[in-house]
Protein backbone atom coordinates (compact mmCIF):
# COMPACT_ATOMS: atom_id res chain seq x y z
CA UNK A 1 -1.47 -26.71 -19.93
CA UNK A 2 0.38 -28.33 -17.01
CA UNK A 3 -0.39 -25.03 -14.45
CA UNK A 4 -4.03 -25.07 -15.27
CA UNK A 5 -5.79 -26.56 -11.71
CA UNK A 6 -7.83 -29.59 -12.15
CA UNK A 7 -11.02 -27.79 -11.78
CA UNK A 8 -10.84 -25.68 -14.56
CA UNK A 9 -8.37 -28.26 -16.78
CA UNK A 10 -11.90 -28.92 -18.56
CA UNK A 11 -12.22 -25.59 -19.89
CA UNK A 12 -11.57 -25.12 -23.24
CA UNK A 13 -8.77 -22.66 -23.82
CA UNK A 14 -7.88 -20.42 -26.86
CA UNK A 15 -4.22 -20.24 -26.36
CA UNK A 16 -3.09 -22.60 -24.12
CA UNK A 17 0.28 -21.52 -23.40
CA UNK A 18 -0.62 -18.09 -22.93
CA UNK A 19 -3.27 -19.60 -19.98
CA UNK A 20 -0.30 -21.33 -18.53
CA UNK A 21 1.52 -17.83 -18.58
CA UNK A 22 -0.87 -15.66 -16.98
CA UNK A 23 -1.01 -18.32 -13.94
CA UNK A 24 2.65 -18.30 -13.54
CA UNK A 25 2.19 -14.20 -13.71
CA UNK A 26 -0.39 -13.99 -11.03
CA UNK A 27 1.47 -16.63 -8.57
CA UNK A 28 0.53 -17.50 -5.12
CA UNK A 29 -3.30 -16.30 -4.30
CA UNK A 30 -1.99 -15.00 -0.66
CA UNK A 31 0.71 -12.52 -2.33
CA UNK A 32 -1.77 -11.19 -4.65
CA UNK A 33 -3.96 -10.76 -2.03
CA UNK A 34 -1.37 -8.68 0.38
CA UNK A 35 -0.67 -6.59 -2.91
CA UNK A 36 -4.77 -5.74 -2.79
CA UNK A 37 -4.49 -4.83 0.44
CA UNK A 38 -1.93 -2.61 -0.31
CA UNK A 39 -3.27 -0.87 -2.87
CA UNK A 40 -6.48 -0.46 -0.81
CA UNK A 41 -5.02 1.23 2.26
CA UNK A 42 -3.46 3.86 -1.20
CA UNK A 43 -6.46 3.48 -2.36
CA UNK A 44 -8.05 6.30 -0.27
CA UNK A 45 -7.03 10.28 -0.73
CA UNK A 46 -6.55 10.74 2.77
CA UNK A 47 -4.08 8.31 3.33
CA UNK A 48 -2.26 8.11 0.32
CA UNK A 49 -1.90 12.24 0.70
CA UNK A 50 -0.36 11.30 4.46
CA UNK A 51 2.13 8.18 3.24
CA UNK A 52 2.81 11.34 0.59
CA UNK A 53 3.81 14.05 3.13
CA UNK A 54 5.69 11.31 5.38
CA UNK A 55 7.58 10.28 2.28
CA UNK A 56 8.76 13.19 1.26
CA UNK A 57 9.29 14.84 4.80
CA UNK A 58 10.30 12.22 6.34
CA UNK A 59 8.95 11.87 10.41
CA UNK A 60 6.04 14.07 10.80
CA UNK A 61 3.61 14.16 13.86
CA UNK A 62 -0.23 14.16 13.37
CA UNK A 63 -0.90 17.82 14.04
CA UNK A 64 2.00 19.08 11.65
CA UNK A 65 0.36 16.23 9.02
CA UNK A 66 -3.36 18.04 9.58
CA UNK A 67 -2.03 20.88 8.75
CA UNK A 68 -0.18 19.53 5.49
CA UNK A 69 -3.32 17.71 4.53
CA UNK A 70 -6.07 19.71 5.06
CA UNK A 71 -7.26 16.91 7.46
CA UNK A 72 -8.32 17.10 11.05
CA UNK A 73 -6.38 15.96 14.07
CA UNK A 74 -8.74 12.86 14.57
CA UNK A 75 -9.07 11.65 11.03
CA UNK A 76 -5.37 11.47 10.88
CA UNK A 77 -4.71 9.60 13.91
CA UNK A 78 -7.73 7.08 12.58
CA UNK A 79 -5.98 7.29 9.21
CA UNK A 80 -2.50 6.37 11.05
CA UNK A 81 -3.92 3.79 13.05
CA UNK A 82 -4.85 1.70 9.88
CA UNK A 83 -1.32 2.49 8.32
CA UNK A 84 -0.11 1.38 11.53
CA UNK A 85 -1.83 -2.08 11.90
CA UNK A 86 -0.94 -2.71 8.44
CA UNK A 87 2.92 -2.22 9.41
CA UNK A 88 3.03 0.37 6.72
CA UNK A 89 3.87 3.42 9.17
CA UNK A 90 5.34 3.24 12.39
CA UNK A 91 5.79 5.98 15.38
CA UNK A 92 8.55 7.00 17.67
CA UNK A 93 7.68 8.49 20.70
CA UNK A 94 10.13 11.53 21.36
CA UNK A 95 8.92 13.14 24.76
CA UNK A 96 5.00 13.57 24.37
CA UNK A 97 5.07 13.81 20.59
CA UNK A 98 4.90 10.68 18.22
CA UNK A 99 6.46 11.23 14.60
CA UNK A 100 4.97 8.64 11.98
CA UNK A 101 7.27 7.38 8.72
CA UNK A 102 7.00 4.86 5.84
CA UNK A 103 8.59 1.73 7.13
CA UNK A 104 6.92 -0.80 4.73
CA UNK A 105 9.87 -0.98 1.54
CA UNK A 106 7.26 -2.07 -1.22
CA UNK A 107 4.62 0.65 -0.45
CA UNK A 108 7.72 3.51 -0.28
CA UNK A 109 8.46 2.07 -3.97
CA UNK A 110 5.22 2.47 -5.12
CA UNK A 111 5.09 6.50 -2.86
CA UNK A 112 8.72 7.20 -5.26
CA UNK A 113 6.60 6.13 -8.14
CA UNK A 114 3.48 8.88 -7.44
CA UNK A 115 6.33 11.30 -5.87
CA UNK A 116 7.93 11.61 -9.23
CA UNK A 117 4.79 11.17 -11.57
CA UNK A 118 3.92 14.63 -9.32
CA UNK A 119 6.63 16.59 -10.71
């Protein structure tokens, strides 16, 4: 049990190696914890129906995105604000218009994932 951390080494275990293998599964507590944050910011309807339309579409401003959504103008700019600060949309300015798309690789891998479990 040579992965267990001395706090808990005086636990006693059922099957040790199996312990061993679950910490080697889990890994390093800051990359599970940027995976949770992940799946929080998919977490909510809202936004996970935006990353959606952006994935599929491609660049899409906020108004066209309302529209797609169901959504008001406001909630989606709120809603692309978090994406944004999270690096997992970016915009490009084209005149006065901003279109937003999926920059963040692992989350558009998850988005091909729900794409095609929608048919």
């Amino acid at each position: 049990m040579h992965l267990v951390p001395a706090d808990r080494a005086d636990r006693r275990t059922i099957d040790g190696h199996r312990v061993c293998e679950a910490i080697a599964a889990i890994g390093d507590a800051g990359r599970v914890r940027t995976w949770a944050d992940r799946f929080s910011l998919l977490a909510d309807a809202n936004r996970l129906a935006l990353l959606l339309a952006l994935h599929r579409t491609g660049p899409l401003a906020v108004s066209d995105l309302a529209i797609a959504t169901g959504m008001n103008d406001p909630a989606v700019s709120q809603a692309l604000r978090l994406l944004r600060a999270a690096g997992v949309v970016e915009g490009q300015k084209e005149g006065r218009v901003v279109r937003y798309r999926v920059v963040d690789r692992d989350v558009r891998g998850l988005l091909e994932h729900c794409a095609a479990d929608a048919g």
